[in-house]
C-alpha atoms as a PDB file:
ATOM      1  CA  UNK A   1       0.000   0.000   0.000  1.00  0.00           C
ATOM      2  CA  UNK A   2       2.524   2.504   0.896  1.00  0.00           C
ATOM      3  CA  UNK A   3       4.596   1.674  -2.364  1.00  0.00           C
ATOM      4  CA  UNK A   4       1.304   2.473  -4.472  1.00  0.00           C
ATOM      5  CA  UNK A   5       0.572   5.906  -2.395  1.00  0.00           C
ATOM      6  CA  UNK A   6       4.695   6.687  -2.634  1.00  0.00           C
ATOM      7  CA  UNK A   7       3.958   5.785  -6.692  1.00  0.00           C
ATOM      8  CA  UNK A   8       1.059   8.179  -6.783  1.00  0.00           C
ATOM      9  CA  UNK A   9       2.589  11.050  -5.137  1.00  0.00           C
ATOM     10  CA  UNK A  10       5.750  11.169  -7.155  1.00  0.00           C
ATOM     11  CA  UNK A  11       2.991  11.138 -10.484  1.00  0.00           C
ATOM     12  CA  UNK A  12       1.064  13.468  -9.495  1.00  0.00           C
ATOM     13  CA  UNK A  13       4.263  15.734  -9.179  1.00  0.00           C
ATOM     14  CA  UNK A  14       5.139  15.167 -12.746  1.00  0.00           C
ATOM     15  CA  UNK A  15       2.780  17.103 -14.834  1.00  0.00           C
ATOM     16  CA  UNK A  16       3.043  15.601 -18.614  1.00  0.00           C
ATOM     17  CA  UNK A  17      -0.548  17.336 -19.502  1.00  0.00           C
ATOM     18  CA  UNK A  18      -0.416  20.472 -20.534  1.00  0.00           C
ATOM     19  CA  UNK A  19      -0.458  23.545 -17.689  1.00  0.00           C
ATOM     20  CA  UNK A  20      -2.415  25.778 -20.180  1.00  0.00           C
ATOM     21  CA  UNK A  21      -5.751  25.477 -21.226  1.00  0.00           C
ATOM     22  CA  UNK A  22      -6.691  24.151 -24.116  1.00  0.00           C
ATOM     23  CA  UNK A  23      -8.397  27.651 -25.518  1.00  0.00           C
ATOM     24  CA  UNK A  24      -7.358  30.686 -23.385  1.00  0.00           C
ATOM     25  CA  UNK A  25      -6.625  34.284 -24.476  1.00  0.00           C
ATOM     26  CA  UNK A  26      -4.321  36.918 -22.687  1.00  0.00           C
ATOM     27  CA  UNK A  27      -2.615  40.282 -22.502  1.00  0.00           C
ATOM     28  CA  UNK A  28       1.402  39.373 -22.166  1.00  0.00           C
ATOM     29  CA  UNK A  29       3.899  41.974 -20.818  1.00  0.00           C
ATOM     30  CA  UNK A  30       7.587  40.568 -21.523  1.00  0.00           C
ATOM     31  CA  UNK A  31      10.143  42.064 -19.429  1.00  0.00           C
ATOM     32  CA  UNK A  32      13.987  41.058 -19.897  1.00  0.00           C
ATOM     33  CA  UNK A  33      16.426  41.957 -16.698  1.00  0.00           C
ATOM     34  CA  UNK A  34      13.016  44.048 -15.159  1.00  0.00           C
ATOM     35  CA  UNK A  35      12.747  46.384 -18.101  1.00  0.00           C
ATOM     36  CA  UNK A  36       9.478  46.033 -20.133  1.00  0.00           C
ATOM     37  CA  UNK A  37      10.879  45.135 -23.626  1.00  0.00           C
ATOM     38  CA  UNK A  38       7.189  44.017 -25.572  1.00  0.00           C
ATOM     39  CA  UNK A  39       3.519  44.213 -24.932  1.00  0.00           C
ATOM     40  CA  UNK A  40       1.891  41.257 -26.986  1.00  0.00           C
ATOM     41  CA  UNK A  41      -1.512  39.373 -26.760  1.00  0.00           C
ATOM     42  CA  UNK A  42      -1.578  35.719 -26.870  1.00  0.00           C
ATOM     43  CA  UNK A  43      -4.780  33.841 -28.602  1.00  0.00           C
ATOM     44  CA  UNK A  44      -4.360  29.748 -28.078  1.00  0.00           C
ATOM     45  CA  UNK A  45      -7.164  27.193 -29.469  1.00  0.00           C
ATOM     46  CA  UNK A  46      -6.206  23.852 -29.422  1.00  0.00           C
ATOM     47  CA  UNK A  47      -2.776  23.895 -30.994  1.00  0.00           C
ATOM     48  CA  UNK A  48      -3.232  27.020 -33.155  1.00  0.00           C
ATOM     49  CA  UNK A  49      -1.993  30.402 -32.084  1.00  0.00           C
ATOM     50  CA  UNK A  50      -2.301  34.031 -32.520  1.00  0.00           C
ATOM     51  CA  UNK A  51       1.057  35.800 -30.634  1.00  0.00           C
ATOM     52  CA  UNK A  52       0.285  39.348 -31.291  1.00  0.00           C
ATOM     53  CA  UNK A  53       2.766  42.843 -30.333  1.00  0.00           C
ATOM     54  CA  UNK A  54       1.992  45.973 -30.272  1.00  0.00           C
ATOM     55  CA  UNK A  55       4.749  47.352 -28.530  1.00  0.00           C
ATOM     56  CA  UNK A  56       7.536  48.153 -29.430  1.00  0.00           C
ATOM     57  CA  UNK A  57       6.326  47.309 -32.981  1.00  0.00           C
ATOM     58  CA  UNK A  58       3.897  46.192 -34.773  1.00  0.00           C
ATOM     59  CA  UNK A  59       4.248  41.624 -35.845  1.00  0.00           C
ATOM     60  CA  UNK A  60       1.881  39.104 -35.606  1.00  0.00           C
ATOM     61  CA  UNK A  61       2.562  35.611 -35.680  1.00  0.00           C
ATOM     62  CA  UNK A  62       0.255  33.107 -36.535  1.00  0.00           C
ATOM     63  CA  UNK A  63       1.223  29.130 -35.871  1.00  0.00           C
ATOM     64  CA  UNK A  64      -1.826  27.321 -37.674  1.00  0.00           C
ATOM     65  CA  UNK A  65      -2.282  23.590 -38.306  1.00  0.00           C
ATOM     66  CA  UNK A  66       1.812  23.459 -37.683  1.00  0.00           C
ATOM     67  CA  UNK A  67       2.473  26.432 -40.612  1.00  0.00           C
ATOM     68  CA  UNK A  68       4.182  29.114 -38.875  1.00  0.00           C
ATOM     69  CA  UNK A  69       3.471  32.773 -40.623  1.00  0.00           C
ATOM     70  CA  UNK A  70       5.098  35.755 -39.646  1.00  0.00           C
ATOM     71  CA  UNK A  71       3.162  39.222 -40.207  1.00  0.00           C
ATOM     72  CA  UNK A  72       5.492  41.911 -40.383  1.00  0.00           C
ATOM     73  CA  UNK A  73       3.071  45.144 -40.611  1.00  0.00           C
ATOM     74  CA  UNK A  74       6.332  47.656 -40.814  1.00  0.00           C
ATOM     75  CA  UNK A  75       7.981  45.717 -43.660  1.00  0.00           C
ATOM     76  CA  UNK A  76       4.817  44.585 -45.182  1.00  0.00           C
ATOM     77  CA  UNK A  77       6.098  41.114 -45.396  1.00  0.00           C
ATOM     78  CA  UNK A  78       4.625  37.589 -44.604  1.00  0.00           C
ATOM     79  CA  UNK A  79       6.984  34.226 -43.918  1.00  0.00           C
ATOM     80  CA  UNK A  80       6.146  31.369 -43.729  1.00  0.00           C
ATOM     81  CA  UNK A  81       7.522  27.705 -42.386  1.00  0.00           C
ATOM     82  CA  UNK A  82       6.941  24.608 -41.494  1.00  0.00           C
ATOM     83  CA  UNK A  83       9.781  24.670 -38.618  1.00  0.00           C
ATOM     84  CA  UNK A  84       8.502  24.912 -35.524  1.00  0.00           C
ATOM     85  CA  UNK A  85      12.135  24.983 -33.880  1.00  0.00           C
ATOM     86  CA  UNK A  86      12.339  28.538 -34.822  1.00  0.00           C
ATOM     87  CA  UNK A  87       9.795  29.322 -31.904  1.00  0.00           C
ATOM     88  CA  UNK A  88      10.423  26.899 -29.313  1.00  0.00           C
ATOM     89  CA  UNK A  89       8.917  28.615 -26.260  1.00  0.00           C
ATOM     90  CA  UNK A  90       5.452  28.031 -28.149  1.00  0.00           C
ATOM     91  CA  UNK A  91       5.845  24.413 -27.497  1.00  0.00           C
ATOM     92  CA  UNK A  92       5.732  25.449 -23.159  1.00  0.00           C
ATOM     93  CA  UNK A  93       2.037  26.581 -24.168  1.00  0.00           C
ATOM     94  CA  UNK A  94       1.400  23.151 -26.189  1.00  0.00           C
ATOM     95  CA  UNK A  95       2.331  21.109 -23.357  1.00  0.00           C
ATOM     96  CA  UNK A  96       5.270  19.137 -24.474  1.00  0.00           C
ATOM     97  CA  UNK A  97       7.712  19.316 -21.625  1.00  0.00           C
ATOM     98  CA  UNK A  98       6.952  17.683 -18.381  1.00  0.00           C
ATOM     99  CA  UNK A  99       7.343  19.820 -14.760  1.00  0.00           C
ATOM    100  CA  UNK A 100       7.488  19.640 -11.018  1.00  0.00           C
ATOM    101  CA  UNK A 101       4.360  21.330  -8.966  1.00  0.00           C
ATOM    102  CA  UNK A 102       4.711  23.293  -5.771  1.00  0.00           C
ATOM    103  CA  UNK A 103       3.016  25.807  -3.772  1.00  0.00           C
ATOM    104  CA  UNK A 104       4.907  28.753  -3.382  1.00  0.00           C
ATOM    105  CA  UNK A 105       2.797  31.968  -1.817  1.00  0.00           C
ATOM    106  CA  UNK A 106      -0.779  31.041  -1.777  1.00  0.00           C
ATOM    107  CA  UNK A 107      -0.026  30.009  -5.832  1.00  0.00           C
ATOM    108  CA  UNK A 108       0.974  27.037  -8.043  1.00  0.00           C
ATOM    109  CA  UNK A 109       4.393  27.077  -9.637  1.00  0.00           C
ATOM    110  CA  UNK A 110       5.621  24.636 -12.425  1.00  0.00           C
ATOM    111  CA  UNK A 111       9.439  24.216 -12.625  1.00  0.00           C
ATOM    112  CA  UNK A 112      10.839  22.466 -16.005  1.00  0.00           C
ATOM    113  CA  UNK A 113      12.395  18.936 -14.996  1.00  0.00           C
ATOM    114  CA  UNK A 114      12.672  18.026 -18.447  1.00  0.00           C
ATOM    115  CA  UNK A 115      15.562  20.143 -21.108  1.00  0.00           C
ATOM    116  CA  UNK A 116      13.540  22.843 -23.156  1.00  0.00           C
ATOM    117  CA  UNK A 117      15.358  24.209 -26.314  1.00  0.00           C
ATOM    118  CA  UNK A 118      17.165  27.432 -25.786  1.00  0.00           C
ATOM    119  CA  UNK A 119      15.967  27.911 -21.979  1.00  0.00           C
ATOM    120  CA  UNK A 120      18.123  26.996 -18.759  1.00  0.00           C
ATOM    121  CA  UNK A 121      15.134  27.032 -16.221  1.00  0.00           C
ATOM    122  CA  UNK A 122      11.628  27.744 -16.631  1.00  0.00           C
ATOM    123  CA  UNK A 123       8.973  28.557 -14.056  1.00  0.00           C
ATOM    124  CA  UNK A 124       5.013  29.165 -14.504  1.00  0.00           C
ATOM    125  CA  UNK A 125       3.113  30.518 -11.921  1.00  0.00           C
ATOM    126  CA  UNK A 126      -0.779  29.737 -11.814  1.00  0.00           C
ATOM    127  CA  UNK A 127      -3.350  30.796  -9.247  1.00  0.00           C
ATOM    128  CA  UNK A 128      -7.017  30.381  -9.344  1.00  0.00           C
ATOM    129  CA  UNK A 129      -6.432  28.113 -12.096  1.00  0.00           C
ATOM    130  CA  UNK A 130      -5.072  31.431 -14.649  1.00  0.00           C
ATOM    131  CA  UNK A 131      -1.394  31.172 -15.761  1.00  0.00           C
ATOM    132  CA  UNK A 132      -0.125  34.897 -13.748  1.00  0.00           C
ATOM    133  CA  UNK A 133       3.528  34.354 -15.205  1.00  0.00           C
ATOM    134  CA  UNK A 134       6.362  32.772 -16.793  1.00  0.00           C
ATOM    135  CA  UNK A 135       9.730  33.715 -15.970  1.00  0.00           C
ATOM    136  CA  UNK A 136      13.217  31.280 -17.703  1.00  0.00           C
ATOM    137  CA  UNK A 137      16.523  32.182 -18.379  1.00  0.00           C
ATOM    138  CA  UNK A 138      17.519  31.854 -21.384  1.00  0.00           C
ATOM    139  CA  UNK A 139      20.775  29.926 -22.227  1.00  0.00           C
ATOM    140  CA  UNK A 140      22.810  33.301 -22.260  1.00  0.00           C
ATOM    141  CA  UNK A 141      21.683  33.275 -18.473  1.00  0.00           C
ATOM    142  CA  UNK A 142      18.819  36.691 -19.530  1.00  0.00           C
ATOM    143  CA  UNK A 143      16.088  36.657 -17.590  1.00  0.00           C
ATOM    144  CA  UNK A 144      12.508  36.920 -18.962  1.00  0.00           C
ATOM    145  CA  UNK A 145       9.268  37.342 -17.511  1.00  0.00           C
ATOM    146  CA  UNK A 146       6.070  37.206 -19.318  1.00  0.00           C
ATOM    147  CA  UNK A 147       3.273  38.401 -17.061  1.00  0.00           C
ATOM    148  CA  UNK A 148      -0.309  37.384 -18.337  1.00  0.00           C
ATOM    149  CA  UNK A 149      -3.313  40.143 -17.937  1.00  0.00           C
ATOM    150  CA  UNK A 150      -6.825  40.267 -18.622  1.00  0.00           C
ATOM    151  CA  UNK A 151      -6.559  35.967 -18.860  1.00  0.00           C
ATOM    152  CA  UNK A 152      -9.482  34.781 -20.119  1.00  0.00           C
ATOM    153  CA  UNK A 153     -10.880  30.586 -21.186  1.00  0.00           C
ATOM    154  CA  UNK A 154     -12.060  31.270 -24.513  1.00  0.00           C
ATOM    155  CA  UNK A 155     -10.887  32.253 -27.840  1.00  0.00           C
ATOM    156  CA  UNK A 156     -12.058  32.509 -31.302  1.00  0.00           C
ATOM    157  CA  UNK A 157     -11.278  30.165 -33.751  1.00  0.00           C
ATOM    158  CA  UNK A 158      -7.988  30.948 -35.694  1.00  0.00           C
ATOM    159  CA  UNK A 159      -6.738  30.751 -38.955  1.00  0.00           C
ATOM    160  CA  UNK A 160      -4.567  32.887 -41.439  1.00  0.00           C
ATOM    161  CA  UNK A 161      -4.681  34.779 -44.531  1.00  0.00           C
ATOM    162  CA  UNK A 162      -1.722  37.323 -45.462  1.00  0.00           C
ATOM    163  CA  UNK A 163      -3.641  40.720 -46.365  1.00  0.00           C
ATOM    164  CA  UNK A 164      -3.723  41.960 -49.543  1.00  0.00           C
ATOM    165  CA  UNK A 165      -0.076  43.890 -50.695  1.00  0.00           C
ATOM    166  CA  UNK A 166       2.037  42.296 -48.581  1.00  0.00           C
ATOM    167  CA  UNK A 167       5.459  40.253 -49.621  1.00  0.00           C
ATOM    168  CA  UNK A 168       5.137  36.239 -49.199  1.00  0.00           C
ATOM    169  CA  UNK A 169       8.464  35.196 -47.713  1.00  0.00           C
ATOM    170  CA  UNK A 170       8.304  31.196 -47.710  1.00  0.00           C
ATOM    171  CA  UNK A 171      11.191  29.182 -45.720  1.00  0.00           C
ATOM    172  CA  UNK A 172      12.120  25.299 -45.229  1.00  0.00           C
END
């Protein structure tokens, strides 16, 4: 009996599911070494997504049915690829990497026990079931917070056409 309870605890420590919710929406500050460096809104349903900034400029990208397209409004330029490697903290918010729960004031954190691409240590903070925050450091030992605002469990449905005038840029 105890080996079975000893079996279950160490599981339920291990999350392999995904943290986020399936749909969700949110406003995303990103600050690197505590200065605000983008303002972005992030749309997720299922595994498309919408990863919109407004500050300090003006991109979109759009990852739909595994197509990454970049929107470059300044430029008037669209890319597109199939690599998904080129954005690898998108695969945190599909659930691909497994971490360690704990409570840490009155919240839930998630710590990364399992390597994620270009990212020494990764921690997601969730309270009242909403994702509040996700601070790593990135390989080059930067830190990086993304704090989520105005989180919300619904989205729209998602999908991508490049407007009219702008250059297609398409990459292997």
């Amino acid at each position: 009996m105890r080996k079975i309870f000893l079996i279950f605890s160490i599981s339920s420590l291990l999350i392999s599911e995904s943290i986020f919710p399936v749909t969700f929406s949110s406003d995303i500050e990103v600050i690197k070494s505590g200065e605000l460096i983008s303002q972005s809104k992030i749309i997720k349903n299922e595994n498309n997504f919408i990863y919109r900034t407004d500050y300090p400029y003006s991109q979109s990208v759009y990852i739909v049915d595994d197509t990454i397209y970049i929107q470059d409004d300044d430029f008037k330029q669209v890319s597109k690829s199939e690599n998904l490697n080129i954005i690898p903290i998108m695969s945190i918010f599909k659930g691909e990497y497994d971490f360690e729960s704990y409570e840490c004031n009155g919240s839930i954190c998630f710590l990364n026990i399992t390597p994620i691409d270009g990212v020494s240590s990764l921690v997601i903070v969730k309270n009242q079931g909403q994702i509040k925050e996700v601070s790593y450091f990135s390989l080059d030992y930067q830190s990086y917070k993304l704090k989520f605002k105005n989180f919300l469990m619904e989205t729209v449905k998602i999908n991508y056409t490049p407007p009219e005038g702008y250059e297609f840029i398409e990459y292997d």
